[in-house]
C-alpha atoms as a PDB file:
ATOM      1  CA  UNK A   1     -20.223 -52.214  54.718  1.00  0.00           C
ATOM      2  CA  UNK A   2     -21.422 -49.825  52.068  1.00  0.00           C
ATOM      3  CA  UNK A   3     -24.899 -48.614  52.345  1.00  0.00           C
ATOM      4  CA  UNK A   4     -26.704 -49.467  49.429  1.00  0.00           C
ATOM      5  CA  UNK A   5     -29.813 -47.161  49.832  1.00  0.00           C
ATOM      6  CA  UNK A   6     -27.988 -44.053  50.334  1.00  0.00           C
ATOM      7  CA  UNK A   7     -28.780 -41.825  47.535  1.00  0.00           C
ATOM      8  CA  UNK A   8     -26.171 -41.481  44.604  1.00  0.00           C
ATOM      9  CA  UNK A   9     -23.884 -38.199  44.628  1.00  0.00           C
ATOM     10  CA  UNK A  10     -24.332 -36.246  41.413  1.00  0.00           C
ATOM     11  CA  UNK A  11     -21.433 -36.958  39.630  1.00  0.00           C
ATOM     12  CA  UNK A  12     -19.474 -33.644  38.729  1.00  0.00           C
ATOM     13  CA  UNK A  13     -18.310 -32.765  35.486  1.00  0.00           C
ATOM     14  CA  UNK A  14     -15.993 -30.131  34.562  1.00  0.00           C
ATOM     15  CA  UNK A  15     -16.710 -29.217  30.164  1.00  0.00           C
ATOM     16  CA  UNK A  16     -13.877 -27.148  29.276  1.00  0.00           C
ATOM     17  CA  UNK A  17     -16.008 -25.213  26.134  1.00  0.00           C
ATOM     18  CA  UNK A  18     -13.331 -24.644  23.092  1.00  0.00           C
ATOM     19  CA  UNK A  19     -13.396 -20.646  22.148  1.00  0.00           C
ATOM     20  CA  UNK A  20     -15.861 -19.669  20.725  1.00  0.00           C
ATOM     21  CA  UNK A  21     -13.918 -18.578  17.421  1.00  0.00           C
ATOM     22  CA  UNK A  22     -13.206 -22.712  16.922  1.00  0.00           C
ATOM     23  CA  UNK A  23     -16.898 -23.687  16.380  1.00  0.00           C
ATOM     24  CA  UNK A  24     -18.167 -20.241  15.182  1.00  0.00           C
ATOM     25  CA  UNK A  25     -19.672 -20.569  11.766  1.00  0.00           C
ATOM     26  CA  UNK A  26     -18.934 -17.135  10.777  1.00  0.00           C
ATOM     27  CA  UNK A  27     -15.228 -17.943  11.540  1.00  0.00           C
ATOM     28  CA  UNK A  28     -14.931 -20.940   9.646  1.00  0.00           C
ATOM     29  CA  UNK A  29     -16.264 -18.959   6.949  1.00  0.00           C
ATOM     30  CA  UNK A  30     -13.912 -15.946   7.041  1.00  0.00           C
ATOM     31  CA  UNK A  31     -11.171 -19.519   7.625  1.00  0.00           C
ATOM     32  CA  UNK A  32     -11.972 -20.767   4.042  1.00  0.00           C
ATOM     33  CA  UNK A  33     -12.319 -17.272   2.407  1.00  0.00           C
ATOM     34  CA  UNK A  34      -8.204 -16.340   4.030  1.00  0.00           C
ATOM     35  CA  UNK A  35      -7.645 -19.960   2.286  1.00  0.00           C
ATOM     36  CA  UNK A  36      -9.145 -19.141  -1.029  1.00  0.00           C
ATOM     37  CA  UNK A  37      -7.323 -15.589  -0.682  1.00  0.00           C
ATOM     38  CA  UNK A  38      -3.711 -17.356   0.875  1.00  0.00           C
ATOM     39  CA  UNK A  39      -3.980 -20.062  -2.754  1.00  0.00           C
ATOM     40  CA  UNK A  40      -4.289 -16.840  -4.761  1.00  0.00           C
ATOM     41  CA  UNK A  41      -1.199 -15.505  -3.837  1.00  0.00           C
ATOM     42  CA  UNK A  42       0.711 -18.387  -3.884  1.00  0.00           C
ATOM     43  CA  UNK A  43      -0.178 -19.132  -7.064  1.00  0.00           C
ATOM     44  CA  UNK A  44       0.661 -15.645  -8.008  1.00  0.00           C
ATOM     45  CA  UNK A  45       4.626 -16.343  -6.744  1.00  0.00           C
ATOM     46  CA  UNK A  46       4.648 -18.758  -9.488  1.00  0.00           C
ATOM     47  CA  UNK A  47       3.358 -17.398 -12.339  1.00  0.00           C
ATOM     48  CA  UNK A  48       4.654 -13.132 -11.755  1.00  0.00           C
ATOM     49  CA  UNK A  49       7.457 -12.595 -14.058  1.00  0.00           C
ATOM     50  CA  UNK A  50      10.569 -11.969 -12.919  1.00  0.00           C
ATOM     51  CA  UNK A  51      10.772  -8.025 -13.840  1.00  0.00           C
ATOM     52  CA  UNK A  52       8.011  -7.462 -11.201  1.00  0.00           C
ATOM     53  CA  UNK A  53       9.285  -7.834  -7.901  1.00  0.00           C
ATOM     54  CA  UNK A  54       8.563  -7.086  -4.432  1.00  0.00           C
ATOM     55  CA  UNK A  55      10.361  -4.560  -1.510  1.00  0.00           C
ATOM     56  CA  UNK A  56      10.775  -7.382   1.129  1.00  0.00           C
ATOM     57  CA  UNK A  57       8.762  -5.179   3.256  1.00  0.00           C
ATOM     58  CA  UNK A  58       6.031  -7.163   2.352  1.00  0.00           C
ATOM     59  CA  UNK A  59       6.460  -9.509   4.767  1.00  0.00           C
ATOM     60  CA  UNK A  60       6.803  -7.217   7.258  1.00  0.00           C
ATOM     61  CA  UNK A  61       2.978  -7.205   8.868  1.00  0.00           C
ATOM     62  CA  UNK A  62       3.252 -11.502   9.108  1.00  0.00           C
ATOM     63  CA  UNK A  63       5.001 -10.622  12.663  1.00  0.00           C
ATOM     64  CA  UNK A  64       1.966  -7.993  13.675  1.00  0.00           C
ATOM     65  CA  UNK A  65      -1.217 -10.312  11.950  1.00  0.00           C
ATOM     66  CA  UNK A  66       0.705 -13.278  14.579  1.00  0.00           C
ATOM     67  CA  UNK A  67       0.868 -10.727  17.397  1.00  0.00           C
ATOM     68  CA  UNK A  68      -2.978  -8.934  17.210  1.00  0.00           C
ATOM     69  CA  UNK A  69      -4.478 -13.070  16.353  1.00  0.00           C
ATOM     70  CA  UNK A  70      -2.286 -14.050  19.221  1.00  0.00           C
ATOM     71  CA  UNK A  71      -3.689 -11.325  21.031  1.00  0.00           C
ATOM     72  CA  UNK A  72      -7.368 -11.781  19.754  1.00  0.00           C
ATOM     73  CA  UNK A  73      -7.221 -15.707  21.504  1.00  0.00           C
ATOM     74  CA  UNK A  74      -5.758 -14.810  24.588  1.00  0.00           C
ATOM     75  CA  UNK A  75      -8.288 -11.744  25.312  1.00  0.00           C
ATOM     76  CA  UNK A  76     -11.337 -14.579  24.166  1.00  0.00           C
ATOM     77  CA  UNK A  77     -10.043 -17.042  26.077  1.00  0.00           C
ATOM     78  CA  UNK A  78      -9.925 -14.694  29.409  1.00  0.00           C
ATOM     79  CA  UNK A  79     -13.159 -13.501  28.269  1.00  0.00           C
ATOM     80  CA  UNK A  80     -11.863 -10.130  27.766  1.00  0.00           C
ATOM     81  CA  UNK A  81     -14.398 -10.224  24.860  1.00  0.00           C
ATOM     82  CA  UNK A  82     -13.903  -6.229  23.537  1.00  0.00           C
ATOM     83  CA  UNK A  83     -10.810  -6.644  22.774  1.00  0.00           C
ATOM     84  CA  UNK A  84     -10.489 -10.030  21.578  1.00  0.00           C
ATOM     85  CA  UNK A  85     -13.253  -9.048  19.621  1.00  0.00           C
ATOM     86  CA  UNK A  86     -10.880  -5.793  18.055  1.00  0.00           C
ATOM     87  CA  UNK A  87      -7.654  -7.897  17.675  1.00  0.00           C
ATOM     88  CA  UNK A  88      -9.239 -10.506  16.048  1.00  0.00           C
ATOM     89  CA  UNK A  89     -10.841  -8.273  13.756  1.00  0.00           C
ATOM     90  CA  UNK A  90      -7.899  -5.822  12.830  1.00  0.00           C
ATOM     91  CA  UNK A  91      -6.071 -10.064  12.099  1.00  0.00           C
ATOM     92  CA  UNK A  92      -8.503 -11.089   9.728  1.00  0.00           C
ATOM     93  CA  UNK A  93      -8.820  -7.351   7.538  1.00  0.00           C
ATOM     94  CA  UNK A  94      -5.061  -6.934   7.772  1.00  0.00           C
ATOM     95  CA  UNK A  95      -4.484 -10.842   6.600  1.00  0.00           C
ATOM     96  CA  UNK A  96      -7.321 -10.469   3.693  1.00  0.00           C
ATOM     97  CA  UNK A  97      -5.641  -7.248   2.232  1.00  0.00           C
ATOM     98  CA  UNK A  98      -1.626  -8.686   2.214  1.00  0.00           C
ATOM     99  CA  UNK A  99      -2.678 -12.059   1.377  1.00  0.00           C
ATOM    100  CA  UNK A 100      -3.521 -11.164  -2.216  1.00  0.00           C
ATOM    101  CA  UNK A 101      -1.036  -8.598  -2.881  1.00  0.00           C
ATOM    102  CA  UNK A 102       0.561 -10.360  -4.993  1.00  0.00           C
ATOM    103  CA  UNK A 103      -2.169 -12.249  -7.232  1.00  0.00           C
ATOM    104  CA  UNK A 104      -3.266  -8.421  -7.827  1.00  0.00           C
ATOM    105  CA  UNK A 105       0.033  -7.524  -9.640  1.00  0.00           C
ATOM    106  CA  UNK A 106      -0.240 -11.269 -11.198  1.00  0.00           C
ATOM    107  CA  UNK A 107      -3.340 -10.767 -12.583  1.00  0.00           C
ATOM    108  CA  UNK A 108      -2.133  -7.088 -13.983  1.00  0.00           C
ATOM    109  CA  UNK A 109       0.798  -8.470 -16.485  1.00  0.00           C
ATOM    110  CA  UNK A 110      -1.942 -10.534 -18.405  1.00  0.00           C
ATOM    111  CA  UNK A 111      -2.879  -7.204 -20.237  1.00  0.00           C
ATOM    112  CA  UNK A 112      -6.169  -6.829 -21.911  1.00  0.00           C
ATOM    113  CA  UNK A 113      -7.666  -3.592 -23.427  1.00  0.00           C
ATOM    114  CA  UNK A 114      -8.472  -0.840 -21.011  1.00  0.00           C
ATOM    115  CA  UNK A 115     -12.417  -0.278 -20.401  1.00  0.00           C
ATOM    116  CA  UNK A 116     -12.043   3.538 -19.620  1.00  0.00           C
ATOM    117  CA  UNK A 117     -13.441   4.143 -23.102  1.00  0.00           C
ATOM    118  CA  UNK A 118     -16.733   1.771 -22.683  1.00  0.00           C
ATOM    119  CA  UNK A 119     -16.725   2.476 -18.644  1.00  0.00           C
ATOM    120  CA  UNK A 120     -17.080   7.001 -20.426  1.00  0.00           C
ATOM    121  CA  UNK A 121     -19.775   5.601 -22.604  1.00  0.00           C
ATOM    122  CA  UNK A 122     -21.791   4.105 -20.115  1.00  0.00           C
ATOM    123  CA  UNK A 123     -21.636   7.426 -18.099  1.00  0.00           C
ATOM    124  CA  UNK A 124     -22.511   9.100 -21.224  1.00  0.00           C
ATOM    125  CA  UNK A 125     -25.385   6.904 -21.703  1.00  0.00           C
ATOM    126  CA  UNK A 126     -26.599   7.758 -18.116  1.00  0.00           C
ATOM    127  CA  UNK A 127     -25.962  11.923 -19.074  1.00  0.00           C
ATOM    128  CA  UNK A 128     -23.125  11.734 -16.715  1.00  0.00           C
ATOM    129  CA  UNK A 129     -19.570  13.264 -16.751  1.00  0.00           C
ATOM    130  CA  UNK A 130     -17.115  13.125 -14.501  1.00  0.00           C
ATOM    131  CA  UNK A 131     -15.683  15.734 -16.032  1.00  0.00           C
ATOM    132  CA  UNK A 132     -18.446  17.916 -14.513  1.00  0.00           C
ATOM    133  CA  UNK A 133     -18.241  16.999 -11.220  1.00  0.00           C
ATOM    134  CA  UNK A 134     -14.647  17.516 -10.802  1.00  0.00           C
ATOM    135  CA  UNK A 135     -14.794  20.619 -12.512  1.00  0.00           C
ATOM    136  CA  UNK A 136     -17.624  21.709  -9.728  1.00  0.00           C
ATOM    137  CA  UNK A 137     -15.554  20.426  -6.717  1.00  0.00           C
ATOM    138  CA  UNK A 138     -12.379  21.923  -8.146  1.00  0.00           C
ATOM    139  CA  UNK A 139     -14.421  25.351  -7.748  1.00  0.00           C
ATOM    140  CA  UNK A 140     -14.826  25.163  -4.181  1.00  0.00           C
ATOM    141  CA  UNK A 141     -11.231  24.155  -2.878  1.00  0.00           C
ATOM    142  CA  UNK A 142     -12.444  23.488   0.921  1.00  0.00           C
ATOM    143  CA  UNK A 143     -15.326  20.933  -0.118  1.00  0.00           C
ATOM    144  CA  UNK A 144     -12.896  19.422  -2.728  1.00  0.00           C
ATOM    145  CA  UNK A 145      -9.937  19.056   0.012  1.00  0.00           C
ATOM    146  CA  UNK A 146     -12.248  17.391   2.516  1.00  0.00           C
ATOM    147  CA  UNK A 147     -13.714  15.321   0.388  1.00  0.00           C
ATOM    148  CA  UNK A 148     -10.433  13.663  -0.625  1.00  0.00           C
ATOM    149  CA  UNK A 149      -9.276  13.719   3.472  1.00  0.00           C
ATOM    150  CA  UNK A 150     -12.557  11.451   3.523  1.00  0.00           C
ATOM    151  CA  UNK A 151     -11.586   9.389   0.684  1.00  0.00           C
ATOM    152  CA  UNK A 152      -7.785   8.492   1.986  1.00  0.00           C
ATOM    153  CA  UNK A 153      -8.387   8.238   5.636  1.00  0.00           C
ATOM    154  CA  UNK A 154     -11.052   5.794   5.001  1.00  0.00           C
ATOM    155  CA  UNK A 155      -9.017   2.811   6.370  1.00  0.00           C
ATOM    156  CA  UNK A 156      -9.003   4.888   9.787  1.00  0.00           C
ATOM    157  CA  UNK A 157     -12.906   5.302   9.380  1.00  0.00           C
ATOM    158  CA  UNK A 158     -12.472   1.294   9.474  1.00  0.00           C
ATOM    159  CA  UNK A 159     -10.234   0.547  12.712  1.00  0.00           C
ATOM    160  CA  UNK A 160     -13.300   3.107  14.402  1.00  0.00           C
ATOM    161  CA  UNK A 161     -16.233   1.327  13.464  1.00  0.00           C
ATOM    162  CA  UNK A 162     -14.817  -2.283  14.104  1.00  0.00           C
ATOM    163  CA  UNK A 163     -13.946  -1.016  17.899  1.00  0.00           C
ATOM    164  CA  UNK A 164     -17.255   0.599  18.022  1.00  0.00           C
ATOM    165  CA  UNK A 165     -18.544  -2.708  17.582  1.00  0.00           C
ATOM    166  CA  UNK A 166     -16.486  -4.254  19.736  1.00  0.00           C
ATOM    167  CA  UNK A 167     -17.024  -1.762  22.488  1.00  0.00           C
ATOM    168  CA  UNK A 168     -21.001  -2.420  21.810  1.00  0.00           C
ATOM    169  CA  UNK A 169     -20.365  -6.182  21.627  1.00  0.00           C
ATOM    170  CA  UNK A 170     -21.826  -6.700  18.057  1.00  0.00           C
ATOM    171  CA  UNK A 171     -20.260  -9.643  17.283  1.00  0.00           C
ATOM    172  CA  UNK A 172     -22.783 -10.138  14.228  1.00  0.00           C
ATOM    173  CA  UNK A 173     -22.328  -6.864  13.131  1.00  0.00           C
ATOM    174  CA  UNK A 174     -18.748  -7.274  13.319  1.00  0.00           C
ATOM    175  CA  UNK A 175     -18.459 -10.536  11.558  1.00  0.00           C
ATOM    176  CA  UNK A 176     -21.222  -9.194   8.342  1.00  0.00           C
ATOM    177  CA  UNK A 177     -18.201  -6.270   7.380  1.00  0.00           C
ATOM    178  CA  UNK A 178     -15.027  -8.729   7.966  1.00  0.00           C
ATOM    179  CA  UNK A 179     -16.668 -11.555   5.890  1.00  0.00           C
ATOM    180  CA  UNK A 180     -18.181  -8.615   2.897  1.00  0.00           C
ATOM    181  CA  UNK A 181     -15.002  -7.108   3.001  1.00  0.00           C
ATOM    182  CA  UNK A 182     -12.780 -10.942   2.455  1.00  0.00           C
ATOM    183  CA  UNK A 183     -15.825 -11.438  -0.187  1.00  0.00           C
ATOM    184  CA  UNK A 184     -14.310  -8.649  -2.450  1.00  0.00           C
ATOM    185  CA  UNK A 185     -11.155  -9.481  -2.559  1.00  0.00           C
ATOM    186  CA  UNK A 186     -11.150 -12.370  -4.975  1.00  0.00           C
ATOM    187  CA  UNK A 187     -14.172 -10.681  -6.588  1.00  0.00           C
ATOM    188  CA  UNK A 188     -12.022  -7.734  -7.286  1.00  0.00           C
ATOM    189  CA  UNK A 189      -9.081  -9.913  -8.571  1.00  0.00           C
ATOM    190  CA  UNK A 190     -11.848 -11.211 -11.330  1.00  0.00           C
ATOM    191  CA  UNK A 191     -12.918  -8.076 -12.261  1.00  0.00           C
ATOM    192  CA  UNK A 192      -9.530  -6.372 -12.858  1.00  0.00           C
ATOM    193  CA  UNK A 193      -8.694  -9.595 -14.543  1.00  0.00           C
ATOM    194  CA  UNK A 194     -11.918  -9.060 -17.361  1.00  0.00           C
ATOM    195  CA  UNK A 195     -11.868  -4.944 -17.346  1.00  0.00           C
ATOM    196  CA  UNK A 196      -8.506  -3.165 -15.767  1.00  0.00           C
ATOM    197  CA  UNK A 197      -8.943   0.388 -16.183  1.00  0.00           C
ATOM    198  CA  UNK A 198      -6.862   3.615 -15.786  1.00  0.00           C
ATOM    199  CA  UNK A 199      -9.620   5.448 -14.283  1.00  0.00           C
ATOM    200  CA  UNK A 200     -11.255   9.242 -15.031  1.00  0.00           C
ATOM    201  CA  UNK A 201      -8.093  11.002 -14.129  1.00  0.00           C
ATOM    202  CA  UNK A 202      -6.013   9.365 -17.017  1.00  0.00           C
ATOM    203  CA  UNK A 203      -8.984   8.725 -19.247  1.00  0.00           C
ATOM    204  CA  UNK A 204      -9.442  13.010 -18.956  1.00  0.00           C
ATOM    205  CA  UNK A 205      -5.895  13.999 -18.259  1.00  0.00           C
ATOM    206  CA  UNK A 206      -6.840  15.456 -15.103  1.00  0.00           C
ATOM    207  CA  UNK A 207      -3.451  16.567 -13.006  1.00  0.00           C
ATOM    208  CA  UNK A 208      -2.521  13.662 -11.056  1.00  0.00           C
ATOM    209  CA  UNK A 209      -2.027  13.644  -7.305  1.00  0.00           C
ATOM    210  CA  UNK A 210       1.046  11.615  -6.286  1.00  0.00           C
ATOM    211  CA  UNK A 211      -0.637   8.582  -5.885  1.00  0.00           C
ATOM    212  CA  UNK A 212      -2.805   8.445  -9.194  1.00  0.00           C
ATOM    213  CA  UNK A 213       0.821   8.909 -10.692  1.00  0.00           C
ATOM    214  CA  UNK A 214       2.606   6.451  -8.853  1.00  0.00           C
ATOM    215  CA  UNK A 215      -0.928   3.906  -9.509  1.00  0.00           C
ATOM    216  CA  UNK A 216      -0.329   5.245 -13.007  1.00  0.00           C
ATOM    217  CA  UNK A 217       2.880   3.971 -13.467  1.00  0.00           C
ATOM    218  CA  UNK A 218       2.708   0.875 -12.023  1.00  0.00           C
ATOM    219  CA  UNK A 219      -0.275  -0.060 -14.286  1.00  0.00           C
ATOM    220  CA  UNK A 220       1.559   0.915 -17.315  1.00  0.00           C
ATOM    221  CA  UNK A 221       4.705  -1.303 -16.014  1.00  0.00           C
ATOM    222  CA  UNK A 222       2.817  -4.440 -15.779  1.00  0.00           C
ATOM    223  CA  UNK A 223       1.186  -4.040 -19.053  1.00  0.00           C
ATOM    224  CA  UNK A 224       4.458  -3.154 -20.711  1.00  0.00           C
ATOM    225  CA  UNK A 225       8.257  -4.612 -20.465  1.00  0.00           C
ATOM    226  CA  UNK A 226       9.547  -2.406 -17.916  1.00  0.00           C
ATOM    227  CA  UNK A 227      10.899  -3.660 -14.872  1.00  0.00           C
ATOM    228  CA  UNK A 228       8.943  -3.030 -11.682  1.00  0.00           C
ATOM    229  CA  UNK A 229       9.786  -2.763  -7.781  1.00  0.00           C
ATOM    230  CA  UNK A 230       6.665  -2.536  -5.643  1.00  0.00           C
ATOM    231  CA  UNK A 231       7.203  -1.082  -2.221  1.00  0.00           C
ATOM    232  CA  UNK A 232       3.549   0.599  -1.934  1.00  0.00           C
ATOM    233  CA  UNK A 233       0.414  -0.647  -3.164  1.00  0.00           C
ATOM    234  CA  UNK A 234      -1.874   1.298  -5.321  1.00  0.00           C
ATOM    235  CA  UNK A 235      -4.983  -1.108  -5.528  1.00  0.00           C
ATOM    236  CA  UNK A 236      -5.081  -1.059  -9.233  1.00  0.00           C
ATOM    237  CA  UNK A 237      -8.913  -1.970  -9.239  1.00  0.00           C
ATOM    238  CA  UNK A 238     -11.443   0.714 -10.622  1.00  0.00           C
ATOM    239  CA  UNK A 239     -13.927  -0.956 -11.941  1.00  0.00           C
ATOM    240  CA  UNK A 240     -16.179  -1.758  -9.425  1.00  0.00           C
ATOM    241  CA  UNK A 241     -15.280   0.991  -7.133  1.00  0.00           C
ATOM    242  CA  UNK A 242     -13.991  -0.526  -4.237  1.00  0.00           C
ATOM    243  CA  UNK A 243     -14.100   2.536  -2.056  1.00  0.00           C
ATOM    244  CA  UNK A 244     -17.769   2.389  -2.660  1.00  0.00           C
ATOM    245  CA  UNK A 245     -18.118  -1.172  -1.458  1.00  0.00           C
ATOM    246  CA  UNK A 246     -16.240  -0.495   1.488  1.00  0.00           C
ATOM    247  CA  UNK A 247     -17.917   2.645   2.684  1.00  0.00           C
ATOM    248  CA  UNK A 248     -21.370   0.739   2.444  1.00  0.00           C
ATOM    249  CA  UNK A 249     -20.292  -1.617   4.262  1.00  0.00           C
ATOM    250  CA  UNK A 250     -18.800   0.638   7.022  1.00  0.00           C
ATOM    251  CA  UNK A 251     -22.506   2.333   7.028  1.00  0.00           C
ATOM    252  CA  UNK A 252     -24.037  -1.280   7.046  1.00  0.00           C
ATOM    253  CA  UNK A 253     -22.010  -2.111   9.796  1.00  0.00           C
ATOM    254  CA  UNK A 254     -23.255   0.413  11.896  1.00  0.00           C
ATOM    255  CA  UNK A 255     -27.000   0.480  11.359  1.00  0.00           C
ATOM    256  CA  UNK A 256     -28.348  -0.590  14.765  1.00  0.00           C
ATOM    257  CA  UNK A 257     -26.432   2.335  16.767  1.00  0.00           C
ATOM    258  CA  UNK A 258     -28.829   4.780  15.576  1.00  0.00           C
ATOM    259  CA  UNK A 259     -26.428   7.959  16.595  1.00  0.00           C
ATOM    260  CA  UNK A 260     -23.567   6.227  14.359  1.00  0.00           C
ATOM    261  CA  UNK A 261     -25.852   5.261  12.032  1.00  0.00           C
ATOM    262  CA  UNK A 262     -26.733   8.739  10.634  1.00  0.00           C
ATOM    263  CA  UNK A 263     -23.109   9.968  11.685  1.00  0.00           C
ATOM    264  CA  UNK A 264     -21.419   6.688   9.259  1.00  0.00           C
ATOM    265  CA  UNK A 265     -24.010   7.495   6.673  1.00  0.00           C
ATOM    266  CA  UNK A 266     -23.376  11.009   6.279  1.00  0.00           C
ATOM    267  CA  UNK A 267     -19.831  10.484   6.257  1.00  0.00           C
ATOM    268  CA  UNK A 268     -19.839   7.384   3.742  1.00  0.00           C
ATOM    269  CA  UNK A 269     -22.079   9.021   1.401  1.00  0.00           C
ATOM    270  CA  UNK A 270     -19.677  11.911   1.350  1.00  0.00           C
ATOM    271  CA  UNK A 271     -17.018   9.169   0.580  1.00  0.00           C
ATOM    272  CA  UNK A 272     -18.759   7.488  -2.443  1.00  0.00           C
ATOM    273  CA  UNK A 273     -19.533  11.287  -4.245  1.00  0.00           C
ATOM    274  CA  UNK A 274     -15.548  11.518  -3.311  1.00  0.00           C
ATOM    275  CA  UNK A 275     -15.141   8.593  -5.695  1.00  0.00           C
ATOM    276  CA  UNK A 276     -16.076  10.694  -8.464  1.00  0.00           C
ATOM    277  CA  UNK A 277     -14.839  14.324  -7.071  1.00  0.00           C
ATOM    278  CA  UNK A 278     -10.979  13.528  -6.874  1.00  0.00           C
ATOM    279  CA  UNK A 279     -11.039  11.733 -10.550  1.00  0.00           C
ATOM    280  CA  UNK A 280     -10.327   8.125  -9.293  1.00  0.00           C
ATOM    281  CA  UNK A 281     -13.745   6.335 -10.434  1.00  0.00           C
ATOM    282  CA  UNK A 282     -16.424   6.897 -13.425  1.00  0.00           C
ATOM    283  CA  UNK A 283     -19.673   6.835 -12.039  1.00  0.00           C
ATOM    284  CA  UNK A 284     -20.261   2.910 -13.943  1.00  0.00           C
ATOM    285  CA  UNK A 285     -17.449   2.254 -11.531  1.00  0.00           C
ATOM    286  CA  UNK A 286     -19.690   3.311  -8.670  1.00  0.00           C
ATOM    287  CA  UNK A 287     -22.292   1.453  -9.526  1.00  0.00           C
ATOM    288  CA  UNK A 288     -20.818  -1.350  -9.840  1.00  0.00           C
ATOM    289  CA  UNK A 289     -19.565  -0.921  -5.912  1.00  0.00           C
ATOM    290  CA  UNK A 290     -23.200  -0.392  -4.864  1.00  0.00           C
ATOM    291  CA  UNK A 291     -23.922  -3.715  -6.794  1.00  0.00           C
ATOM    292  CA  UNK A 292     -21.062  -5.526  -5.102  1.00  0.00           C
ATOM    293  CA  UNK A 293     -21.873  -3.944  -1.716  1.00  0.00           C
ATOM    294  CA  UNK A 294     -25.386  -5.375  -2.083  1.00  0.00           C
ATOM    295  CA  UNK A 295     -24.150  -8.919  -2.925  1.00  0.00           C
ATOM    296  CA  UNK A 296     -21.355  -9.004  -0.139  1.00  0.00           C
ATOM    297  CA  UNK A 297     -23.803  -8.091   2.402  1.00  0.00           C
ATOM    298  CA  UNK A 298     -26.428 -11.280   1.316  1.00  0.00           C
ATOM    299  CA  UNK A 299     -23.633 -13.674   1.425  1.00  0.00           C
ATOM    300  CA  UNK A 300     -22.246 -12.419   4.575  1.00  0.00           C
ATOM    301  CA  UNK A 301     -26.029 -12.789   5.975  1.00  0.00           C
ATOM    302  CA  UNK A 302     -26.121 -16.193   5.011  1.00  0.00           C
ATOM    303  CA  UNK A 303     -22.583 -16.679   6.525  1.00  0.00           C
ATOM    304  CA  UNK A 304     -23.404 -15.372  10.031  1.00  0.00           C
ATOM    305  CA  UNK A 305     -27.038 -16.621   9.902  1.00  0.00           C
ATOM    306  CA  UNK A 306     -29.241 -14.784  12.790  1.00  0.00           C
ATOM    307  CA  UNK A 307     -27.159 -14.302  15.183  1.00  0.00           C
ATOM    308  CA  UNK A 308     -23.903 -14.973  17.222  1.00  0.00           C
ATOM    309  CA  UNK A 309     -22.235 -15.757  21.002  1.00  0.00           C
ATOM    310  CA  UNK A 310     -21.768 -12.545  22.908  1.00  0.00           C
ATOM    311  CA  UNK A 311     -19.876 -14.204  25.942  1.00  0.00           C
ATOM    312  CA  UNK A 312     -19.561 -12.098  29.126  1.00  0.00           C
ATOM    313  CA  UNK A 313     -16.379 -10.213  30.344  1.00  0.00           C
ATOM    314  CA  UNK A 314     -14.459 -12.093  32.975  1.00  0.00           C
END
């Protein structure tokens, strides 16, 4: 016979918690931004004309986005939260910037007149010239040089701060650049849709580096009749600068590691005079980035609210 005043047992549960990237609000945002970003493209297949078309090494990354996502889970879901924290970041950049490839070069065969001429006047207007500044740079060989090392190898200046981040466990700092950097991309799209440019180095027949003539030609391909083959990406957008937006953000990102912080400003400002120094951007162009920057980094606030998990190591 049972004993009907013996106390009750607690009754054991056992909550298997999904990963944290499933019910993350910052995730589901950077979810419906890839979404927005994925239907871009897409519709882009359909509409480019069939003299633009694409090196099938386009879809080469799909296998390595799969792999470092993959990855990203895995390393969450063993708690290994550094890296799942750096795969799943290098996933989401590398997915924003090949999912819209396409709609890029879509939106650049709808033509339009080129807004070098107002972008000039709006410099003039400010008693700016790009002119100038190249000029001055071109003078010292050394500052000009590093200057443009800055401006290319800003991408590797990216895959740095996001495992800085993720070394440091900044999730919300880590989530603030992904979702401002997804933000520009359909912003972008817009803006080269209303005002494509050729940029200071055409607009002032500077002499072209190999990939302001290969950016060159492509933009004069997809405003013309000529057949075009993409197998490299030139960006196409000047106006806003989008190197400016970025390198903001990269300094943003960094702001409560006070040793990085100065280091990532120095180095970012250096990148936005850059803009202007190797012919790419008028200075409108720059301020438009700054604007942008500003923007991206109120709705990525909003996004991520105050703060998010930091789960333990296992």
């Amino acid at each position: 016979m049972s004993n009907i005043n013996a106390p009750a047992l607690p009754r054991l549960e056992y909550e298997a918690s999904p990963l944290p990237m499933l019910r993350d609000r910052a995730t589901r945002a950077k979810a419906c931004i890839l979404a927005v970003a994925v239907g871009l493209n897409l519709w882009a297949l359909s509409t480019l004309p069939s003299r633009v078309t694409f090196a099938e090494v386009w879809w080469a990354p799909l296998p390595t986005i799969a792999i470092l996502a993959g990855a990203g889970l895995f390393c969450t879901y063993q708690k290994w939260t550094r890296v799942g924290m750096y795969f799943c970041a290098l996933a989401w950049v590398a997915s924003s910037g090949l999912s819209e490839i396409h709609a890029l070069y879509a939106v650049g065969t709808k033509g339009g007149p080129l807004a070098d001429n107002w972008l000039a006047n709006i410099d003039a207007a400010l008693g700016f010239c790009v002119a100038d500044v190249k000029a001055l740079a071109d003078s010292v060989p050394f500052a000009r040089n590093v200057l443009a090392v800055l401006y290319d190898g800003i991408i590797v200046q990216t895959f740095l701060v996001m495992l800085l981040l993720s070394l440091k466990r900044d999730q919300l700092s880590l989530n603030r650049f992904i979702i401002g950097f997804m933000i520009c991309e359909p912003i972008l799209l817009f803006s080269f849709w209303l005002m494509p440019a050729a940029g200071p180095f055409a607009h002032y027949g500077y002499e072209m580096t190999p990939m302001q003539g290969l950016y060159l030609s492509q933009l004069e391909a997809l405003r013309g009749t000529e057949a075009l083959h993409v197998a490299f990406p030139t960006g196409l957008v000047t106006f806003p600068s989008f190197h400016t937006t970025w390198a903001i953000l990269l300094a943003y990102a960094v702001r409560k590691h006070r040793g990085w912080f100065a280091f990532g400003l120095v180095i970012n400002a250096l990148i936005v005079l850059a803009t202007l120094t190797t012919g790419w951007h008028f200075l409108a162009d720059v301020i438009g980035g700054a604007l942008l920057a500003a923007v991206v980094i109120l709705v990525s606030h909003r996004f991520c609210g105050k703060g998010s998990a930091v789960h333990t190591d296992g």
